[in-house]
PDB file of N, CA and C in Angstrom:
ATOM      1  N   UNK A   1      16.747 -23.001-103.348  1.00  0.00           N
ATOM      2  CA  UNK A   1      16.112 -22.035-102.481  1.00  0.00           C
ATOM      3  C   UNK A   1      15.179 -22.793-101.526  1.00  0.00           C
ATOM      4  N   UNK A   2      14.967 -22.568-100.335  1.00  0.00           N
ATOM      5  CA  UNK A   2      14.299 -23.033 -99.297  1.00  0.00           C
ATOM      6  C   UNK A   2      13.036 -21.912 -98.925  1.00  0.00           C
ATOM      7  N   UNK A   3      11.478 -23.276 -98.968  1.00  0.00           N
ATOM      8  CA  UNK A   3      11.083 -22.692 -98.894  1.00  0.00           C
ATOM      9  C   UNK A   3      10.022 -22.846 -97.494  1.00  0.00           C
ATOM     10  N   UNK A   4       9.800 -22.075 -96.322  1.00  0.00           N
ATOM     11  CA  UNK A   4       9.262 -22.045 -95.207  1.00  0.00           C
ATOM     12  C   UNK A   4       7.818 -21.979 -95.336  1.00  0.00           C
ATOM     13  N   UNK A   5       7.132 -23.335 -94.939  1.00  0.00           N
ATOM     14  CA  UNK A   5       5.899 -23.823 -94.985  1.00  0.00           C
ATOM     15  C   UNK A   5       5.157 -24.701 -93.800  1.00  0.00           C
ATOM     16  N   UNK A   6       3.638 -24.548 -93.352  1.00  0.00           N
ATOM     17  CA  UNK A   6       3.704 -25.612 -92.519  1.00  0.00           C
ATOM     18  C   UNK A   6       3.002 -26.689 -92.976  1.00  0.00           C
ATOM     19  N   UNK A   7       4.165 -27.587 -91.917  1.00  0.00           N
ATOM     20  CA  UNK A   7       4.019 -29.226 -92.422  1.00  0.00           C
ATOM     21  C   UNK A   7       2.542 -30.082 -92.877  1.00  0.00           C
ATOM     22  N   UNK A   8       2.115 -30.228 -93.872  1.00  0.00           N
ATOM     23  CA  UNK A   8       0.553 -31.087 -94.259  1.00  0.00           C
ATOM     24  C   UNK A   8       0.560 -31.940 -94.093  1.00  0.00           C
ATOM     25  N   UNK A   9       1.680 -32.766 -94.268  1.00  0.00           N
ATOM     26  CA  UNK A   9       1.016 -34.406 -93.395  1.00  0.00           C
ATOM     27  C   UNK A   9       2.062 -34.780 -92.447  1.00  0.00           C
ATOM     28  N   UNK A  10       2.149 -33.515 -91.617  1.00  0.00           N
ATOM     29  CA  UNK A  10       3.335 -34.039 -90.445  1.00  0.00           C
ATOM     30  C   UNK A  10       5.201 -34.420 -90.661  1.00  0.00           C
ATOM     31  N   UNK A  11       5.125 -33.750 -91.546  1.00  0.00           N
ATOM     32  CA  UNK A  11       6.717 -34.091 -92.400  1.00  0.00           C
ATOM     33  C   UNK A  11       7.154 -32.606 -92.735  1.00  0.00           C
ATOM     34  N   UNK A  12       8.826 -32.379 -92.417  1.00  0.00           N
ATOM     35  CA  UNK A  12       9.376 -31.626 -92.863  1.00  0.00           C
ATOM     36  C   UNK A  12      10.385 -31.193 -92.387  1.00  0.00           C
ATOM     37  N   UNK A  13      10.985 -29.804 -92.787  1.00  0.00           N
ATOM     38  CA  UNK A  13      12.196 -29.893 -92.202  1.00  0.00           C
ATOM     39  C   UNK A  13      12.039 -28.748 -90.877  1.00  0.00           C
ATOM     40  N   UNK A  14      13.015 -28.215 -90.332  1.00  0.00           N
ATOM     41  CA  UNK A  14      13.613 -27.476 -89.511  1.00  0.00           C
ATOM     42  C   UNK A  14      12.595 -26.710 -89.091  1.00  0.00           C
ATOM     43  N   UNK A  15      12.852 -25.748 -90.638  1.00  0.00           N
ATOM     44  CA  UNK A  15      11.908 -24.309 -90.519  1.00  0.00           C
ATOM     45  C   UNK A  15      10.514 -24.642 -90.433  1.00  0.00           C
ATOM     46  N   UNK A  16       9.752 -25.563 -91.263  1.00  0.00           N
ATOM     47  CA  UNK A  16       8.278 -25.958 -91.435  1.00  0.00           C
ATOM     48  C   UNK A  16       8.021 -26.217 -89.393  1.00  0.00           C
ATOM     49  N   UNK A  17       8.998 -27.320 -88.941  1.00  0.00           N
ATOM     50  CA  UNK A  17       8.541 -27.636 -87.207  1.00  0.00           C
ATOM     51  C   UNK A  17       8.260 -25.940 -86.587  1.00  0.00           C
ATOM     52  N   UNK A  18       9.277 -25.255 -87.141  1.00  0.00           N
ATOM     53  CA  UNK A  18       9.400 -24.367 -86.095  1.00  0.00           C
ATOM     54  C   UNK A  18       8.264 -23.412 -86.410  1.00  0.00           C
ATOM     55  N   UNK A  19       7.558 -23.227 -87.659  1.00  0.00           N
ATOM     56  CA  UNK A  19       6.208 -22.554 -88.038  1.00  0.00           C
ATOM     57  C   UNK A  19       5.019 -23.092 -87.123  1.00  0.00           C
ATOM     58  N   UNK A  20       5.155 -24.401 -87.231  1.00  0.00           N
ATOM     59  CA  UNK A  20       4.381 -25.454 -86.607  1.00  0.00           C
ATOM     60  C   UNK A  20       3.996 -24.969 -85.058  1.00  0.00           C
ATOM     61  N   UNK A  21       5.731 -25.605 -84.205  1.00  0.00           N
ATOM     62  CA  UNK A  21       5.280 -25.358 -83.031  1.00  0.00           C
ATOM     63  C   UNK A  21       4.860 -24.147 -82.504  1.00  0.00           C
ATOM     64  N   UNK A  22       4.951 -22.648 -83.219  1.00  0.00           N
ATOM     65  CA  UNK A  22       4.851 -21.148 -82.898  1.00  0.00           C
ATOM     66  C   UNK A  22       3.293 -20.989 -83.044  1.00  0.00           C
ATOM     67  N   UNK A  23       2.827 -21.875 -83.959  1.00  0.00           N
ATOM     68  CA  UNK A  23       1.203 -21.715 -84.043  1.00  0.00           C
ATOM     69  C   UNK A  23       0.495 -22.182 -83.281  1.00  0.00           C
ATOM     70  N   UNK A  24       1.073 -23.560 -82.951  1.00  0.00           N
ATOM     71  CA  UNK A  24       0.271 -24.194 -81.311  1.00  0.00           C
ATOM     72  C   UNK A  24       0.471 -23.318 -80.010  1.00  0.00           C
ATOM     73  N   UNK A  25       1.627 -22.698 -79.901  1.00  0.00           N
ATOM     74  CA  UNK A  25       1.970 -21.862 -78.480  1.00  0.00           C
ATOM     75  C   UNK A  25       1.068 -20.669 -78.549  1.00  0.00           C
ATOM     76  N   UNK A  26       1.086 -20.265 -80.027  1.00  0.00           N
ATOM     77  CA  UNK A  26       0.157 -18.603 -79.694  1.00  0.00           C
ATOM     78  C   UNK A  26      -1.419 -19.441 -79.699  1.00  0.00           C
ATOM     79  N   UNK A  27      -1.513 -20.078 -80.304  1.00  0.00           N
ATOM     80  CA  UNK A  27      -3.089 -20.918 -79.876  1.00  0.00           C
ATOM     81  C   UNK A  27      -3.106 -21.591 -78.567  1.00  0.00           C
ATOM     82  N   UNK A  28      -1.901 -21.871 -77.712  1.00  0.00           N
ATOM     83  CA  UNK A  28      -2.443 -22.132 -76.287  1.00  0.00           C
ATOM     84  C   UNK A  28      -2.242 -21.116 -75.482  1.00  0.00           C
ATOM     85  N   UNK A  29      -2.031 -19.604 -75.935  1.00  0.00           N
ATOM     86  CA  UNK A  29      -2.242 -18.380 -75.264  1.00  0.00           C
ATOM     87  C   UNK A  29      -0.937 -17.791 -75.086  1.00  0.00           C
ATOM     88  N   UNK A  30       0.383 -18.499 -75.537  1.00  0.00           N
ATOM     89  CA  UNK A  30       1.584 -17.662 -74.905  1.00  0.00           C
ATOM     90  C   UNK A  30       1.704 -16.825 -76.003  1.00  0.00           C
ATOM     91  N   UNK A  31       2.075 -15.319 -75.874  1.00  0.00           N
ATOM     92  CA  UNK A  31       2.524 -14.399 -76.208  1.00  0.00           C
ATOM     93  C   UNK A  31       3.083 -14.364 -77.364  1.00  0.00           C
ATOM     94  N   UNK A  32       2.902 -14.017 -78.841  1.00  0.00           N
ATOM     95  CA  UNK A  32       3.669 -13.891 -80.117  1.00  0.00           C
ATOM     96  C   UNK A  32       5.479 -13.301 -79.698  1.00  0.00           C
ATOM     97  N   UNK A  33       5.562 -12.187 -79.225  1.00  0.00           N
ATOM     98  CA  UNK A  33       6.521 -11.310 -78.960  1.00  0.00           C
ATOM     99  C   UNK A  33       7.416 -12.840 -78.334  1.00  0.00           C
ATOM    100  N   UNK A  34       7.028 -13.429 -77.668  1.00  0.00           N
ATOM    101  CA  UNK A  34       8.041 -14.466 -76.647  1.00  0.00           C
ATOM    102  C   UNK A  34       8.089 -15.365 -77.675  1.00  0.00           C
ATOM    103  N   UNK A  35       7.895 -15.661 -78.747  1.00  0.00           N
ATOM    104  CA  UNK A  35       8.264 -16.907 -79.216  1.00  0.00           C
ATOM    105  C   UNK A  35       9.314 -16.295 -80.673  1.00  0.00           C
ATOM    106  N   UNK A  36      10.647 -16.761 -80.429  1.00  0.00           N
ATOM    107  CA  UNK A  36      11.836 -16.184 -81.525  1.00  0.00           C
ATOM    108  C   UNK A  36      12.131 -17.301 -82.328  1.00  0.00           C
ATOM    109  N   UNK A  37      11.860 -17.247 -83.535  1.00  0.00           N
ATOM    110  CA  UNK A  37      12.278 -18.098 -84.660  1.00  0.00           C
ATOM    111  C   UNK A  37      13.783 -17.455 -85.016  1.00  0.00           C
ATOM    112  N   UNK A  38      14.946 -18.535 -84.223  1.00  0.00           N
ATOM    113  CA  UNK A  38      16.115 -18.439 -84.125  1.00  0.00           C
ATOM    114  C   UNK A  38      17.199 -18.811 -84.997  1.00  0.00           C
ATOM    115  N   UNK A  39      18.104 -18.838 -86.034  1.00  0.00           N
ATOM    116  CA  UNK A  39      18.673 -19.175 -86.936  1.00  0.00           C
ATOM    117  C   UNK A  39      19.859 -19.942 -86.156  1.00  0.00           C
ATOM    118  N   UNK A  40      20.546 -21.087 -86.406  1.00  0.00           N
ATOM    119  CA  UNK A  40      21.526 -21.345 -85.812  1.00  0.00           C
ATOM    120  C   UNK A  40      22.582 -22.380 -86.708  1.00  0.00           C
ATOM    121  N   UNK A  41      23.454 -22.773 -85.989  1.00  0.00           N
ATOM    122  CA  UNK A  41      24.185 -23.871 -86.371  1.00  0.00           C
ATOM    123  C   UNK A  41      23.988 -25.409 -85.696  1.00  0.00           C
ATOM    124  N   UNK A  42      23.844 -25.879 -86.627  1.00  0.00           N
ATOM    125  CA  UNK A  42      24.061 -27.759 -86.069  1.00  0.00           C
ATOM    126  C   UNK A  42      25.006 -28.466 -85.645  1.00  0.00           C
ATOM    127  N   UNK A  43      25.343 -29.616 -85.499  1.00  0.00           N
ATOM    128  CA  UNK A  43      26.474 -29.936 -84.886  1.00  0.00           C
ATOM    129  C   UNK A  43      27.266 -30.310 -86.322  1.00  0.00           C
ATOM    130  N   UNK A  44      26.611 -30.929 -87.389  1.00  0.00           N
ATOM    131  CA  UNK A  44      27.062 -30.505 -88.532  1.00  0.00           C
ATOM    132  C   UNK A  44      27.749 -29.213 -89.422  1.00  0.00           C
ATOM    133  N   UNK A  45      27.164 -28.493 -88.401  1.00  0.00           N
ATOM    134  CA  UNK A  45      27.677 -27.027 -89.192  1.00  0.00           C
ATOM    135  C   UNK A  45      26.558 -26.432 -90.422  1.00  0.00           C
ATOM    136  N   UNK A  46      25.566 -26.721 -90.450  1.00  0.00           N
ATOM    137  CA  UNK A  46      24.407 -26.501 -91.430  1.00  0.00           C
ATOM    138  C   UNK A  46      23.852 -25.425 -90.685  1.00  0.00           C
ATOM    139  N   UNK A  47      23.200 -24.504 -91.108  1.00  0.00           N
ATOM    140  CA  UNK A  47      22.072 -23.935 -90.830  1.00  0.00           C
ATOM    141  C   UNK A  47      20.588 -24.523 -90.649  1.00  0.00           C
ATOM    142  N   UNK A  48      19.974 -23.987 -89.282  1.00  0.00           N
ATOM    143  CA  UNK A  48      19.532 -24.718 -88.239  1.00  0.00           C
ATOM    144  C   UNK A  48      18.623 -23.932 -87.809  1.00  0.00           C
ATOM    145  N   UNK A  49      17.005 -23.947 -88.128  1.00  0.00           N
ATOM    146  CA  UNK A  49      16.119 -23.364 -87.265  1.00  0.00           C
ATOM    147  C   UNK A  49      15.586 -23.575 -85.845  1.00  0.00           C
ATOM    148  N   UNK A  50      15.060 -23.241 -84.984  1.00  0.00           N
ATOM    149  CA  UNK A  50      15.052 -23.746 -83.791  1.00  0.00           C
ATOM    150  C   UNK A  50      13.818 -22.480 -83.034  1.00  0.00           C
ATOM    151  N   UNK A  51      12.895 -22.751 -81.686  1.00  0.00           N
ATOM    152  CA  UNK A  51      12.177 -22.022 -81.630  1.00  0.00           C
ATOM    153  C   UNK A  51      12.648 -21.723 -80.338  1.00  0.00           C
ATOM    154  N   UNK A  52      12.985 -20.199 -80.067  1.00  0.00           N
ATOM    155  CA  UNK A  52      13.566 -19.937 -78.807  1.00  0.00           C
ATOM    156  C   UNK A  52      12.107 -19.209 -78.018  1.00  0.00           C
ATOM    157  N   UNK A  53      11.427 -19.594 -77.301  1.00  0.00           N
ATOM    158  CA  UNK A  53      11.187 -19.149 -75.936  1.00  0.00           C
ATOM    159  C   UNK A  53      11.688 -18.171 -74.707  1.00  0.00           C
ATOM    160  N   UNK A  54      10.991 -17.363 -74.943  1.00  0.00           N
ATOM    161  CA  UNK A  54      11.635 -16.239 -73.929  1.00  0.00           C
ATOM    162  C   UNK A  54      10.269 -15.833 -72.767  1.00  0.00           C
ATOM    163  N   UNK A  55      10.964 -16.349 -71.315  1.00  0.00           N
ATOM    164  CA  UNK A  55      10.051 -16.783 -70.439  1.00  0.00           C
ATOM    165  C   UNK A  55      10.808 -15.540 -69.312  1.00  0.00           C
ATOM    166  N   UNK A  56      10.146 -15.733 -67.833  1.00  0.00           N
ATOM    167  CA  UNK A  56      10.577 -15.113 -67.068  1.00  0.00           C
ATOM    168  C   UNK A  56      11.638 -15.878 -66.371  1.00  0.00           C
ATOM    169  N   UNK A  57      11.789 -17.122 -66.605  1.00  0.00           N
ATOM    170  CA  UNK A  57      12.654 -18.167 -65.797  1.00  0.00           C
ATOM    171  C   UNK A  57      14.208 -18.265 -66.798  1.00  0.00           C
ATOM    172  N   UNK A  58      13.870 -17.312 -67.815  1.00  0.00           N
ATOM    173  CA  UNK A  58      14.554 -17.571 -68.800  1.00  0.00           C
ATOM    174  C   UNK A  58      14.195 -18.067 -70.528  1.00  0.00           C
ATOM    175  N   UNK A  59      15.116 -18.044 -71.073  1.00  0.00           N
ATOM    176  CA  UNK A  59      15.051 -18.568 -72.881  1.00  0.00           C
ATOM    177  C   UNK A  59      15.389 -19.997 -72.993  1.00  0.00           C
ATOM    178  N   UNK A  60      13.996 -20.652 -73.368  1.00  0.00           N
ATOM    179  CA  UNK A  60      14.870 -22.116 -73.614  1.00  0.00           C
ATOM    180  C   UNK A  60      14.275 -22.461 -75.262  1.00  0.00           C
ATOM    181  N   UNK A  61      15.058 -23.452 -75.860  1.00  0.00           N
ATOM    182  CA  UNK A  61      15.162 -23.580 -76.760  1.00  0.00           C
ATOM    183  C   UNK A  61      14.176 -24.966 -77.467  1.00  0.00           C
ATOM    184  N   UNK A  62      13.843 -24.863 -78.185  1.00  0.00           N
ATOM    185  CA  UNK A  62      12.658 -26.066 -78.403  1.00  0.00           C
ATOM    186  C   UNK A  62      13.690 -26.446 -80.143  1.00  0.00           C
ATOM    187  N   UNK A  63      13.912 -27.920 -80.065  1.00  0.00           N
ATOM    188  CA  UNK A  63      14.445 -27.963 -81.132  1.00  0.00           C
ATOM    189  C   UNK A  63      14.228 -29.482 -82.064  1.00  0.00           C
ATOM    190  N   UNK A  64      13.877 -29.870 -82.970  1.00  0.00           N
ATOM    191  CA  UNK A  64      13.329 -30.918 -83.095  1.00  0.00           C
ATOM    192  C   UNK A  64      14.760 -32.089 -83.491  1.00  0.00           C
ATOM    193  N   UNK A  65      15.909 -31.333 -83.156  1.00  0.00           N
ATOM    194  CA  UNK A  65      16.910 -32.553 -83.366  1.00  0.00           C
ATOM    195  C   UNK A  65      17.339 -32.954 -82.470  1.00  0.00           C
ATOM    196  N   UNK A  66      16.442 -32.271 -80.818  1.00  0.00           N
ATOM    197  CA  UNK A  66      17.021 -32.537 -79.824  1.00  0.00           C
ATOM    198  C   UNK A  66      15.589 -33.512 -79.169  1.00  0.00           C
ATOM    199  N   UNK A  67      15.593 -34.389 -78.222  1.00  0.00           N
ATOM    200  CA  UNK A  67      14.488 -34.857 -77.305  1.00  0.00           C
ATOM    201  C   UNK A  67      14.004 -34.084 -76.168  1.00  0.00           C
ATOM    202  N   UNK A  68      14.831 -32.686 -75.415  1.00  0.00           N
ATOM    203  CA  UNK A  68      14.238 -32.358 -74.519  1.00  0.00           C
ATOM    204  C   UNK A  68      14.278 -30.873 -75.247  1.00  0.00           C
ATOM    205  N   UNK A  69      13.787 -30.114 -73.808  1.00  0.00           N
ATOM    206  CA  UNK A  69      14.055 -28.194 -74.295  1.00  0.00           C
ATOM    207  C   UNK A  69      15.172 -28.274 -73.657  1.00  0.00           C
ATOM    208  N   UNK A  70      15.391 -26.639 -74.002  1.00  0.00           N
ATOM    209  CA  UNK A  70      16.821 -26.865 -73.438  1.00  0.00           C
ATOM    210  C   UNK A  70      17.233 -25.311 -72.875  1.00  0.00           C
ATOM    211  N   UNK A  71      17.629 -24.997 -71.957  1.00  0.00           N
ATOM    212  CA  UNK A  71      17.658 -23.649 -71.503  1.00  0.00           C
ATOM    213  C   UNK A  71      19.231 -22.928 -73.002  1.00  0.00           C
ATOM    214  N   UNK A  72      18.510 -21.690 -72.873  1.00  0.00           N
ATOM    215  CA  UNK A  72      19.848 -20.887 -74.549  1.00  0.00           C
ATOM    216  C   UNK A  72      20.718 -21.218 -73.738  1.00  0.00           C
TER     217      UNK A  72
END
């Protein structure tokens, strides 16, 4: 069973980043409602958390197996 926590000494997996980065965004003022904790697939085929962003320019995707964002 997996369990969704945030990271204590900077280590973890998927879900823990994506707790992570949702707490810094609503602490630098963006909107709870705009930030979607997204379920997905990997290129592995695993199940895959990821933090989707929903902006006026569009949804981009914040993902820690990737180096940039990335528009959905």
């Amino acid at each position: 069973m997996d369990h969704w926590s945030y990271p204590l000494d900077g280590k973890g997996d998927c879900e823990d980043y994506v707790l992570e980065k949702r707490r810094r965004l609503i602490r630098a003022g963006l909107p709870r409602q705009a930030l979607l904790i997204t379920v997905v697939r990997d290129l592995k085929g695993d199940g895959h958390a990821v933090l989707t962003v929903v902006t006026d320019r569009g949804d981009f995707v914040l993902d820690n197996q990737a180096t940039k964002v990335m528009g959905w």
